[in-house]
C-alpha atoms as a PDB file:
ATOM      1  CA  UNK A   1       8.370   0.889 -17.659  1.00  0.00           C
ATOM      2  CA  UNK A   2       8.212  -0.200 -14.024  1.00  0.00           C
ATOM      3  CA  UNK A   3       6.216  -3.789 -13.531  1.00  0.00           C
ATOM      4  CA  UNK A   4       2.440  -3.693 -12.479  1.00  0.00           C
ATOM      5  CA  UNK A   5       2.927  -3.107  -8.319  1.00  0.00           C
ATOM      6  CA  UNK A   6       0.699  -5.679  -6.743  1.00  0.00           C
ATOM      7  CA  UNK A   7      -0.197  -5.097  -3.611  1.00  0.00           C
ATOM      8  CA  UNK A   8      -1.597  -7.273  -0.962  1.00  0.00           C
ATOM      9  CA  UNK A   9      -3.565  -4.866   1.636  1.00  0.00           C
ATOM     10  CA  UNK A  10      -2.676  -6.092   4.979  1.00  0.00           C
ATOM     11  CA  UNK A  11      -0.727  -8.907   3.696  1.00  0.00           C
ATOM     12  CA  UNK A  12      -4.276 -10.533   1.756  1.00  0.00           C
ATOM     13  CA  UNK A  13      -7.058  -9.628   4.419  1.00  0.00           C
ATOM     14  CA  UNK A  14      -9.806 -11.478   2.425  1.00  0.00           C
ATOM     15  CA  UNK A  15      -7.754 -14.246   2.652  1.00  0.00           C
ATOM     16  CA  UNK A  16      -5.821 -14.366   5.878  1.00  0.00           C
ATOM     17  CA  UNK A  17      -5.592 -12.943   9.430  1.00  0.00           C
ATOM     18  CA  UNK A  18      -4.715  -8.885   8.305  1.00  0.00           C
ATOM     19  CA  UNK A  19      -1.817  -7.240   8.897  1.00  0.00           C
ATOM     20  CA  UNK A  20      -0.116 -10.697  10.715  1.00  0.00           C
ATOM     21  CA  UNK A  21       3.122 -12.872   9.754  1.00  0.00           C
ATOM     22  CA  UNK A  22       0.972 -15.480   8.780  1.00  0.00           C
ATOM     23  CA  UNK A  23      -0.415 -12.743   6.105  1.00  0.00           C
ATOM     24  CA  UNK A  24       2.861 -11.223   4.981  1.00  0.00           C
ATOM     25  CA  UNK A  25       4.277 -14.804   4.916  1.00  0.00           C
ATOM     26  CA  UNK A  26       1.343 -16.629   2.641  1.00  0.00           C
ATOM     27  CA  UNK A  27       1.137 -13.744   0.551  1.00  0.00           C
ATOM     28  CA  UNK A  28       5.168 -13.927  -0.205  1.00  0.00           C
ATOM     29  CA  UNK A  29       4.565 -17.290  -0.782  1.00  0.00           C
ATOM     30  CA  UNK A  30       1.598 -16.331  -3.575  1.00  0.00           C
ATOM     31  CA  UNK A  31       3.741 -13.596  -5.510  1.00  0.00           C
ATOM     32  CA  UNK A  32       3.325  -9.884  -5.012  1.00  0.00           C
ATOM     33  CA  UNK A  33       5.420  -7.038  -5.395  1.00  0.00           C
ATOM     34  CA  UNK A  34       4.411  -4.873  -2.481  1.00  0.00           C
ATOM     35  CA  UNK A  35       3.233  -5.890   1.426  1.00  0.00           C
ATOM     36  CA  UNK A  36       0.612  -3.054   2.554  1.00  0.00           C
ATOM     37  CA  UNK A  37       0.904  -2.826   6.245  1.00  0.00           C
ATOM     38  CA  UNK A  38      -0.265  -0.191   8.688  1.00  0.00           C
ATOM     39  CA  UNK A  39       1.500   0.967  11.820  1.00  0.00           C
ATOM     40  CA  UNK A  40       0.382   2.289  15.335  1.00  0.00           C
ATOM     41  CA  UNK A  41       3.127   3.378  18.533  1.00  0.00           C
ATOM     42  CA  UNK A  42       2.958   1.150  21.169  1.00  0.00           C
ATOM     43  CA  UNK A  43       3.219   3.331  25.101  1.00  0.00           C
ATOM     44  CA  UNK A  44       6.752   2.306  25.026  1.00  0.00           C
ATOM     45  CA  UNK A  45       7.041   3.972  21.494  1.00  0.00           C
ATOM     46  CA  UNK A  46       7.247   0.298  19.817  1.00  0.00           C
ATOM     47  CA  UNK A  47       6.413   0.506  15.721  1.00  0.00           C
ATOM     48  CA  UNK A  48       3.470  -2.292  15.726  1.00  0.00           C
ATOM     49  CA  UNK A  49       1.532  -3.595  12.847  1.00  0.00           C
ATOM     50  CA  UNK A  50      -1.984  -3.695  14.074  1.00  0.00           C
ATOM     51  CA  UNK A  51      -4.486  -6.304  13.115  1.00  0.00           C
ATOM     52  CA  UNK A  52      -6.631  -6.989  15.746  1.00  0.00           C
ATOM     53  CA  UNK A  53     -10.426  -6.028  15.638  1.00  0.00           C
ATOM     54  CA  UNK A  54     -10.794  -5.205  19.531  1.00  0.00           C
ATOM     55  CA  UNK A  55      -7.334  -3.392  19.601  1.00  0.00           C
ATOM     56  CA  UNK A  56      -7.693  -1.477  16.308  1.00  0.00           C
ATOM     57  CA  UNK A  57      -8.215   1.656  17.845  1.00  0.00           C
ATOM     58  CA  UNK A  58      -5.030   3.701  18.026  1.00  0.00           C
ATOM     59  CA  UNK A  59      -5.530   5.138  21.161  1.00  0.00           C
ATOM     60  CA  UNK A  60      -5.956   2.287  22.903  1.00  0.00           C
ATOM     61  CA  UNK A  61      -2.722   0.905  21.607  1.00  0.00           C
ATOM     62  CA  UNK A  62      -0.671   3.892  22.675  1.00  0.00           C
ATOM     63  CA  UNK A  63      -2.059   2.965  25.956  1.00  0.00           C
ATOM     64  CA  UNK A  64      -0.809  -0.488  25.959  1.00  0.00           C
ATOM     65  CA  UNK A  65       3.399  -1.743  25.694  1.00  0.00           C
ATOM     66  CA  UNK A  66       4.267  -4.610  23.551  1.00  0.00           C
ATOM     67  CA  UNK A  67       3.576  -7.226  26.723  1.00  0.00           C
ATOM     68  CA  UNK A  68       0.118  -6.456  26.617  1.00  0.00           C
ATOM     69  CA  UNK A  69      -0.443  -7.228  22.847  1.00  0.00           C
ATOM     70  CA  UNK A  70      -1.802 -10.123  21.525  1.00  0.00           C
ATOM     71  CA  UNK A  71       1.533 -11.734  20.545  1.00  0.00           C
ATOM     72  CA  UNK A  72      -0.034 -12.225  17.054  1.00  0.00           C
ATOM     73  CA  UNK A  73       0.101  -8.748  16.352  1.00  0.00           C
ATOM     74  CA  UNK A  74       4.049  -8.378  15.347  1.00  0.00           C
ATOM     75  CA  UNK A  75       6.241  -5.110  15.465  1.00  0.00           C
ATOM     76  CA  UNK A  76       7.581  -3.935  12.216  1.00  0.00           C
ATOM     77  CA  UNK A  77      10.693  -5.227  12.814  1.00  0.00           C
ATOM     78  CA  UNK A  78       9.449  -8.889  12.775  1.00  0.00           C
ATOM     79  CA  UNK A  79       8.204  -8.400   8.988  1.00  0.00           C
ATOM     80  CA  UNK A  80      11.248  -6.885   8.290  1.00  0.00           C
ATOM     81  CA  UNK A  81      12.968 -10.281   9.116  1.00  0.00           C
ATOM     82  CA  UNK A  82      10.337 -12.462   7.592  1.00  0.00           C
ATOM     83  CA  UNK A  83      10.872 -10.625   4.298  1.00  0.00           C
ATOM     84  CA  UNK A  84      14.819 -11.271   5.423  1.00  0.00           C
ATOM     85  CA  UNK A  85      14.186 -14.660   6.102  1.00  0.00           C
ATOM     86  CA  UNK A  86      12.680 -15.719   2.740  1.00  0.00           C
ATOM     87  CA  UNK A  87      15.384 -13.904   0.415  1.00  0.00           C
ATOM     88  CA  UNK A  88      12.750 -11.605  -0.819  1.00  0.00           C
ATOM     89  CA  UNK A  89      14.300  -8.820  -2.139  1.00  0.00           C
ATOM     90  CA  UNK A  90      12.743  -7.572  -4.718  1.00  0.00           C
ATOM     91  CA  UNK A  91       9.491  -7.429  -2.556  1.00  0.00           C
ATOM     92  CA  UNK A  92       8.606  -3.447  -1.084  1.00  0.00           C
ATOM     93  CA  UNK A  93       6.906  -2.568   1.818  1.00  0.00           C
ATOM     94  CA  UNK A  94       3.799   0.216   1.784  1.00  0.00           C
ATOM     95  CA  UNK A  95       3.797   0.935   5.058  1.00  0.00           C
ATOM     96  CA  UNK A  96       0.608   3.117   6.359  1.00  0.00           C
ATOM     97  CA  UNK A  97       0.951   5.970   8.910  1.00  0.00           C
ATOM     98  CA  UNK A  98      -2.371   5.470  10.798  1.00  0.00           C
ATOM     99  CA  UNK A  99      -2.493   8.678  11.966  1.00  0.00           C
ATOM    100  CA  UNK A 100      -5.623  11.015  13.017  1.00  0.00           C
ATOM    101  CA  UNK A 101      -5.905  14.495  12.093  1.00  0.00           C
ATOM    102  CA  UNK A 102      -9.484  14.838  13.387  1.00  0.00           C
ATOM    103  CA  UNK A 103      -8.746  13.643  16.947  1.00  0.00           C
ATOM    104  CA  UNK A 104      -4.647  13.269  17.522  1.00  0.00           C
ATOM    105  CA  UNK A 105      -5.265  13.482  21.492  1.00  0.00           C
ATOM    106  CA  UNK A 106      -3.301  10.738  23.307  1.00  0.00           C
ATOM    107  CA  UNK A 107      -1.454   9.641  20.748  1.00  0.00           C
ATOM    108  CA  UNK A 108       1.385  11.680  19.105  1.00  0.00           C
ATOM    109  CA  UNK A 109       2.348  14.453  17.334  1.00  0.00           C
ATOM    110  CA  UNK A 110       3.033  14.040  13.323  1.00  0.00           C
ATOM    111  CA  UNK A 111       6.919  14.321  14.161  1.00  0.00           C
ATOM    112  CA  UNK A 112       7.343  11.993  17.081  1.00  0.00           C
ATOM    113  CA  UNK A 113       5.302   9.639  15.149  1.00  0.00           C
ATOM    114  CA  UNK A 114       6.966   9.524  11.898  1.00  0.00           C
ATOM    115  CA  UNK A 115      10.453  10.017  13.539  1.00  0.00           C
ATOM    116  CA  UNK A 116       9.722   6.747  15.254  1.00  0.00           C
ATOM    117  CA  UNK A 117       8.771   4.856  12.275  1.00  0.00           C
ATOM    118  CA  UNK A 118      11.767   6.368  10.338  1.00  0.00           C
ATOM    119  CA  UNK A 119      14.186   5.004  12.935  1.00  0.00           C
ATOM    120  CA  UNK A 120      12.476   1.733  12.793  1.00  0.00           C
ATOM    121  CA  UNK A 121      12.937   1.932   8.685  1.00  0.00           C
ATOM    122  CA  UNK A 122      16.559   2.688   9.503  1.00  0.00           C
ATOM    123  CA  UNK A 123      17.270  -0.121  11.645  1.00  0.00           C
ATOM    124  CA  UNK A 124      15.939  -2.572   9.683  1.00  0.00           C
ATOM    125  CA  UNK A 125      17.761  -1.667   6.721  1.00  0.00           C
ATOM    126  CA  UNK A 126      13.799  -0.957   4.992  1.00  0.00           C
ATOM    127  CA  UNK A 127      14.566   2.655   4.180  1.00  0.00           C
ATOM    128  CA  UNK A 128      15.403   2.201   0.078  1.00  0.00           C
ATOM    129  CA  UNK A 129      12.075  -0.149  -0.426  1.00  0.00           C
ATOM    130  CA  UNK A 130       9.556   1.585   1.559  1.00  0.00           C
ATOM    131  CA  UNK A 131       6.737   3.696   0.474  1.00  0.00           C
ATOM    132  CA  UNK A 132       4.761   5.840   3.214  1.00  0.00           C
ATOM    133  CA  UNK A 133       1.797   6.448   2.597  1.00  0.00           C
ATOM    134  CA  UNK A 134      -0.915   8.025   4.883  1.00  0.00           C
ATOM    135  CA  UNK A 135      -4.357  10.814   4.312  1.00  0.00           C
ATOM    136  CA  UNK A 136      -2.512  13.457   6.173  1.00  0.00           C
ATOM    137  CA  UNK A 137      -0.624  15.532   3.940  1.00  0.00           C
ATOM    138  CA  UNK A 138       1.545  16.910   7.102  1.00  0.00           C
ATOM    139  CA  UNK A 139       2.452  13.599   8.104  1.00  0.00           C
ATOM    140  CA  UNK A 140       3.865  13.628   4.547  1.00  0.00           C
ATOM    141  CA  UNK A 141       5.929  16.459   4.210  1.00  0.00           C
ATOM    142  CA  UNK A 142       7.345  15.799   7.544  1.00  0.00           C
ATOM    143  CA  UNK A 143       8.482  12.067   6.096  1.00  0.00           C
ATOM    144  CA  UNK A 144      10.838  14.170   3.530  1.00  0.00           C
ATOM    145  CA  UNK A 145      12.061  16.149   6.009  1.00  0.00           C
ATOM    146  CA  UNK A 146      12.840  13.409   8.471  1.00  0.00           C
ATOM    147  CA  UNK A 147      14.403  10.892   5.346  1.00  0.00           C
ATOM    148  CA  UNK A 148      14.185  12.276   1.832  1.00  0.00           C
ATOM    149  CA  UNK A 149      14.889   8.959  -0.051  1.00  0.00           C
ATOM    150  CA  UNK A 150      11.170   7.585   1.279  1.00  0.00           C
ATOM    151  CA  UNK A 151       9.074   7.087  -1.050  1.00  0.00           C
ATOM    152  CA  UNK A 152       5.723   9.254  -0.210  1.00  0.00           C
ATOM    153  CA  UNK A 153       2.419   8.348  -1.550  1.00  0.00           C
ATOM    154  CA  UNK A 154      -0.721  10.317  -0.790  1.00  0.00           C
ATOM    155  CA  UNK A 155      -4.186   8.335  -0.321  1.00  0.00           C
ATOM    156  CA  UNK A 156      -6.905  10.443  -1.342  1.00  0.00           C
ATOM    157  CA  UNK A 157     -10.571  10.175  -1.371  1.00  0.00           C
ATOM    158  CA  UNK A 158     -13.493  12.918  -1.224  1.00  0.00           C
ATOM    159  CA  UNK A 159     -13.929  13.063   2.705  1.00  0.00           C
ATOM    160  CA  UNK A 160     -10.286  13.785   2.917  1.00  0.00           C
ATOM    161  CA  UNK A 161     -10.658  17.265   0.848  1.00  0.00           C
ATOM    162  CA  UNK A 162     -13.325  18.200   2.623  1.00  0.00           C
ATOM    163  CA  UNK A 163     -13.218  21.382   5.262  1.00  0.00           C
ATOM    164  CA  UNK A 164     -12.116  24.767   4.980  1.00  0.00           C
ATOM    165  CA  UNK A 165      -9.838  24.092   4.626  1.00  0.00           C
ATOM    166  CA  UNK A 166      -9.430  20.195   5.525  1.00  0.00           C
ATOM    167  CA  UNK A 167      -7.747  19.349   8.801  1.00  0.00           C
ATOM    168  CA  UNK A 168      -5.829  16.949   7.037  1.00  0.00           C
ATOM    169  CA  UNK A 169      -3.869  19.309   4.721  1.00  0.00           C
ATOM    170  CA  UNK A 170      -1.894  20.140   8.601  1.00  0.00           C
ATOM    171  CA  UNK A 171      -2.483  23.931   6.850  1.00  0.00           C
ATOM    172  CA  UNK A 172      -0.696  23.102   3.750  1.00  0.00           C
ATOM    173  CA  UNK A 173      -2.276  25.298   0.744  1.00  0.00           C
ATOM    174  CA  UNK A 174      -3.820  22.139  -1.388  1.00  0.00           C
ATOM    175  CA  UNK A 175      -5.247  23.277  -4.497  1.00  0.00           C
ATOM    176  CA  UNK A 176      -8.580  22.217  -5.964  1.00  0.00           C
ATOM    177  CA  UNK A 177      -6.834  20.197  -7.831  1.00  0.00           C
ATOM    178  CA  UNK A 178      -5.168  18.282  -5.621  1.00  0.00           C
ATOM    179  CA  UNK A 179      -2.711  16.446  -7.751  1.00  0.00           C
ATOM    180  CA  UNK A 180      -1.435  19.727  -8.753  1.00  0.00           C
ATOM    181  CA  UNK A 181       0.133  19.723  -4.878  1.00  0.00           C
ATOM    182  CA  UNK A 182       0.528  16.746  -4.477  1.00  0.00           C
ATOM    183  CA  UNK A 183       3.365  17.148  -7.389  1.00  0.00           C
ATOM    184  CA  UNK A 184       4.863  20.245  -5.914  1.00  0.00           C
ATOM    185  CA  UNK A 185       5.202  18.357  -2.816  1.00  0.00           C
ATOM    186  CA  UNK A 186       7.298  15.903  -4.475  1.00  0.00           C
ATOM    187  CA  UNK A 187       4.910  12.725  -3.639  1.00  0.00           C
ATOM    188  CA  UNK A 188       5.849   9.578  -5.940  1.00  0.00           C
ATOM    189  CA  UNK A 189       2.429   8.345  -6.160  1.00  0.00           C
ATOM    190  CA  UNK A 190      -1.199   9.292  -5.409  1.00  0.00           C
ATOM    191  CA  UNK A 191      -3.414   6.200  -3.795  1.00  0.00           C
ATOM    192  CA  UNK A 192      -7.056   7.461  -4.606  1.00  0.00           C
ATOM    193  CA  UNK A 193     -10.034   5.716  -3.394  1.00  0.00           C
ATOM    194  CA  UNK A 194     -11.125   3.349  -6.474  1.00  0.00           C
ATOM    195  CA  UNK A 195     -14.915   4.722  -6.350  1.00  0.00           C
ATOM    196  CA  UNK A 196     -18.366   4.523  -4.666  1.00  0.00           C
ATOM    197  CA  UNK A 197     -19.968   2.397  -2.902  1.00  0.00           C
ATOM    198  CA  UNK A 198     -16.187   1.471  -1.658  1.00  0.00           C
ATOM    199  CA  UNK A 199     -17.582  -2.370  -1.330  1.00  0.00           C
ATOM    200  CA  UNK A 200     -18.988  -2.304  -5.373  1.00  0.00           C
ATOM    201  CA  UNK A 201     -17.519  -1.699  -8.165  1.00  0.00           C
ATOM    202  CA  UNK A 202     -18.041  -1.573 -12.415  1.00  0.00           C
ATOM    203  CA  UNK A 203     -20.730  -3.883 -12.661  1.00  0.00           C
ATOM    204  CA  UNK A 204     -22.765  -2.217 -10.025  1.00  0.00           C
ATOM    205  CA  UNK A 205     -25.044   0.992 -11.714  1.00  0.00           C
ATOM    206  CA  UNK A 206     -24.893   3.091  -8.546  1.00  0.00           C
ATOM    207  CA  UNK A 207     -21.175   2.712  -8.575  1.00  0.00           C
ATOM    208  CA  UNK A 208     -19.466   6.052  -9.145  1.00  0.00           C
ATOM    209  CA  UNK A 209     -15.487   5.870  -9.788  1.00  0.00           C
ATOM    210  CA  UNK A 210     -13.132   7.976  -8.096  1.00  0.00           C
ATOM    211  CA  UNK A 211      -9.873   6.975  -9.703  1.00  0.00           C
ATOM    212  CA  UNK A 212     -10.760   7.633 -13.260  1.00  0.00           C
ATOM    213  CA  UNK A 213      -9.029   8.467 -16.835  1.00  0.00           C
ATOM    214  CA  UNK A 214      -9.028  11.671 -16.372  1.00  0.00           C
ATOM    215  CA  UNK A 215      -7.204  11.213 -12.914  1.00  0.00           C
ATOM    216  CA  UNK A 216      -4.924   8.760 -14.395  1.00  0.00           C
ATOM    217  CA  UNK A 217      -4.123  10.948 -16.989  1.00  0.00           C
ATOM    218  CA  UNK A 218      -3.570  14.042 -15.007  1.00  0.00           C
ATOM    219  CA  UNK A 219      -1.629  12.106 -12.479  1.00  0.00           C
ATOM    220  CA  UNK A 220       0.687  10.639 -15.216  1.00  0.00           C
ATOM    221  CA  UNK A 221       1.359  13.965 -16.860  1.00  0.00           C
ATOM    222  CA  UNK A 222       2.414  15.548 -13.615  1.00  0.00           C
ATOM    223  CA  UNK A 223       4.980  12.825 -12.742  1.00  0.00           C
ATOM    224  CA  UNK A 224       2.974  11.329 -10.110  1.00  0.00           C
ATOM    225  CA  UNK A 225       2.105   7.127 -10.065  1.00  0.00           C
ATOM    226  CA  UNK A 226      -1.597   6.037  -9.933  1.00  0.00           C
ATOM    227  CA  UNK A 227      -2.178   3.013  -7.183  1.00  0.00           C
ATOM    228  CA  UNK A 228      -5.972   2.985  -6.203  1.00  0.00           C
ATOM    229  CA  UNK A 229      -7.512   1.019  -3.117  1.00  0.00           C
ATOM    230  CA  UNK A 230      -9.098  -1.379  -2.302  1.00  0.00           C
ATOM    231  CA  UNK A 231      -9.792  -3.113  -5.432  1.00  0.00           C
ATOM    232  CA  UNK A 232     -11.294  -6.483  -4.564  1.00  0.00           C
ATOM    233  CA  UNK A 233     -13.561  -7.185  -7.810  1.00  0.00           C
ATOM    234  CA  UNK A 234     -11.989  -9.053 -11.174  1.00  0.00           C
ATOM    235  CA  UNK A 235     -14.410  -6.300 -13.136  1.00  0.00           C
ATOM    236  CA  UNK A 236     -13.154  -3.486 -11.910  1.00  0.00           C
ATOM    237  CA  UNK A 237      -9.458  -4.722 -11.502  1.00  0.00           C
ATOM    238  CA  UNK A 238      -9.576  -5.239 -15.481  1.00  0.00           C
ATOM    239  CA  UNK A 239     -11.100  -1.935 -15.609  1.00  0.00           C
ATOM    240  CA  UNK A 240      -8.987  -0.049 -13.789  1.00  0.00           C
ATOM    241  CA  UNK A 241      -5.689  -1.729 -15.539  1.00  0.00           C
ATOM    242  CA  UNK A 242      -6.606  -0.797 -19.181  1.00  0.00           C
ATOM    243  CA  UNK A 243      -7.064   2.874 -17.681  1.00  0.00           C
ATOM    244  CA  UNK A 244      -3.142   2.510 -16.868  1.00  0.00           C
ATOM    245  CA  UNK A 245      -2.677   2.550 -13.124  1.00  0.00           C
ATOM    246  CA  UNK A 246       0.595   1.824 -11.833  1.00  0.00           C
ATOM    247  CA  UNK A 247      -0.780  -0.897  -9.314  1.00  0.00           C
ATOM    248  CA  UNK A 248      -3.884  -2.064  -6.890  1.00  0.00           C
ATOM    249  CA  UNK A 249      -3.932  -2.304  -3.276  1.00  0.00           C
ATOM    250  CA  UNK A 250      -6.295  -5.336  -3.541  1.00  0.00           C
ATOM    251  CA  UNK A 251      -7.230  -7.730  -0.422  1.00  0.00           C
ATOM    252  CA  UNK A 252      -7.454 -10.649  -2.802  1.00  0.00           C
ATOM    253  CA  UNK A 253      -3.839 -10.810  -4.367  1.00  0.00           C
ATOM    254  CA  UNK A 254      -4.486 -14.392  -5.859  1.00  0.00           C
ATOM    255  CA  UNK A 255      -7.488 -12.790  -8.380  1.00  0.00           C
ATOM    256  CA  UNK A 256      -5.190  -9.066  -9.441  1.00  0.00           C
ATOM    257  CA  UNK A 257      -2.606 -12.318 -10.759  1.00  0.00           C
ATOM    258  CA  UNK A 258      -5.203 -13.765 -12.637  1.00  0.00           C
ATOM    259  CA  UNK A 259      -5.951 -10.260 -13.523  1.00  0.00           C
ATOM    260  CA  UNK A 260      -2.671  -9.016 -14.580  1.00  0.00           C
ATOM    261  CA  UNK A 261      -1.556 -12.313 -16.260  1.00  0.00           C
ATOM    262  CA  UNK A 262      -4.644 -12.418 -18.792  1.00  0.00           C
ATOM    263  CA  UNK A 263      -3.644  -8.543 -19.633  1.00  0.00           C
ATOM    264  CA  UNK A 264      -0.096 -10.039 -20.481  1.00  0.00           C
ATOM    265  CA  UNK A 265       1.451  -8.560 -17.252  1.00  0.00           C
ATOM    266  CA  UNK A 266       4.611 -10.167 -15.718  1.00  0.00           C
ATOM    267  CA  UNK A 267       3.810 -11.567 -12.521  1.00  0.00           C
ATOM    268  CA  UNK A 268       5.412 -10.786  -9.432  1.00  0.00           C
ATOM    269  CA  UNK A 269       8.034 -13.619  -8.748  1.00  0.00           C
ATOM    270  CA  UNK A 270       6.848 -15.634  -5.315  1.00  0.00           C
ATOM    271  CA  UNK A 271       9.198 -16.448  -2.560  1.00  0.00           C
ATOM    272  CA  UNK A 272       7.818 -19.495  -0.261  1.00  0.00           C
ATOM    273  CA  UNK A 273       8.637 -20.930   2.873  1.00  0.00           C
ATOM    274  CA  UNK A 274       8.417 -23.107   5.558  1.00  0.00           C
ATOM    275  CA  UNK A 275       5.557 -23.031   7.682  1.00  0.00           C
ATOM    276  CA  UNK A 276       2.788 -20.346   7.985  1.00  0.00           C
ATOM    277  CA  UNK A 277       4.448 -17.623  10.189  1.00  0.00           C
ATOM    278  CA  UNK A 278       1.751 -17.420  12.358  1.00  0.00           C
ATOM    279  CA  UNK A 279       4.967 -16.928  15.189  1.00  0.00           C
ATOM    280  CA  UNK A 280       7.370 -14.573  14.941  1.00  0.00           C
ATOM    281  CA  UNK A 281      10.814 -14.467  13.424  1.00  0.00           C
ATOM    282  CA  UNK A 282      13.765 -14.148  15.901  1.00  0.00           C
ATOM    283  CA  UNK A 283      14.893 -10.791  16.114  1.00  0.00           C
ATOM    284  CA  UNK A 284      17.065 -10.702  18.714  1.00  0.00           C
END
């Protein structure tokens, strides 16, 4: 049995700047098994990890080259030597594909985009401990076709089914039961949304849970692990690891420890350093 897969969304965002160095770095330093990231293409077809509020928009970053980013915002590459850097090897990388199926103009097609990031992976040596994961099911499919030994994990939740069919399936036939695909597709892992209101949870009596038994269950049985997001609250942390999930994407890393250490877990070993890593790495 594979150990619980903690991982911090964005590097911790309810703790630190998201989806920076300082992030990635503070939350190696805590203990977790797996950095979430998410990645946008730069004009000049640069792999960036975007954090910043007023530049989160991926069109306005495929506008812009690497100059004209806030030099806080690092490329890919830079994590890649952080996690180098601090002899973190057993540590993965979840690495989101932030790309639109409703609105793709100006940015990229699926191919260009995940070629890109593949190449990056390649580079870097990252291939053999990154996961992609992304809502578009083409996006996907193309990953296996572009590098096979990827890990591919779907995220999933209601709006993302919807349509007829959904423009995120990129045409692919997804059944009703979408887990029954998402197996014949060959995805390792599904990533469903961990219920409704996104921002409540368990304890809450309007809460409605997306990732449930049933899912787990299913999941499970068709070879498929279960890693919901973004589970923030202790309650429904507990909750959701005595269903059996393989893992949280969680912006507060330091309370899924406490979590998975009272459930008798093992603990993701933690690799510090010097510094926060607020600048970047040398990767020249």
């Amino acid at each position: 049995m594979s150990p619980f897969d903690l991982q911090a969304h964005r590097g911790g965002a309810g703790l630190w700047p998201e989806n920076t160095l300082e992030a990635f770095g503070r939350a190696l330093a805590l203990g977790v098994s797996t950095l979430e990231l998410d990645v946008h293409l730069t004009a000049e077809d640069d792999v960036v990890v975007a954090h910043d509020a007023a530049l989160h928009d991926a069109r306005l970053i495929r506008r812009l080259t690497r100059a004209d980013l806030p030099p806080t915002m690092p490329l890919l590459r830079q994590v890649a030597a952080l996690v180098r850097e601090r002899g973190a090897d057993p540590v993965r990388i979840n690495l989101e594909i932030k790309y639109d199926a409703v609105d793709a103009a100006q940015l990229t097609t699926r191919e260009a985009f995940v070629a890109k990031v593949v190449d990056a992976l390649r580079i870097d040596g990252l291939v053999g401990r990154t996961s992609i994961q992304c809502f578009d099911w083409g996006v996907l499919v193309r990953v296996a076709e572009a590098e096979p030994a990827l890990e591919r994990n779907l995220l999933v939740s209601p709006k993302y089914l919807k349509g007829s069919p959904s423009p995120w399936f990129d045409g692919l036939a997804v059944d009703a039961d979408f887990v029954r695909t998402a197996a014949k597709e060959g995805f390792t892992a599904i990533s469903p949304i961990h219920g409704s209101p996104y921002t409540s949870g368990v304890d809450d009596p309007a809460y409605r849970p997306f990732a449930t038994a049933a899912l787990v269950d299913e999941a499970h049985g068709a070879g498929l692990r279960v890693i919901p997001y973004v589970v923030d609250d202790e309650p429904t942390m507990r909750h959701l690891v005595r269903l059996g999930v393989d893992g949280l994407i969680t912006n507060h890393p330091e309370r899924l420890r406490e979590v998975i250490a009272d459930q008798g877990l093992e603990l993701p070993e933690s690799f510090p350093g010097g510094g926060n890593h607020a600048a970047a790495p040398d990767v020249s």
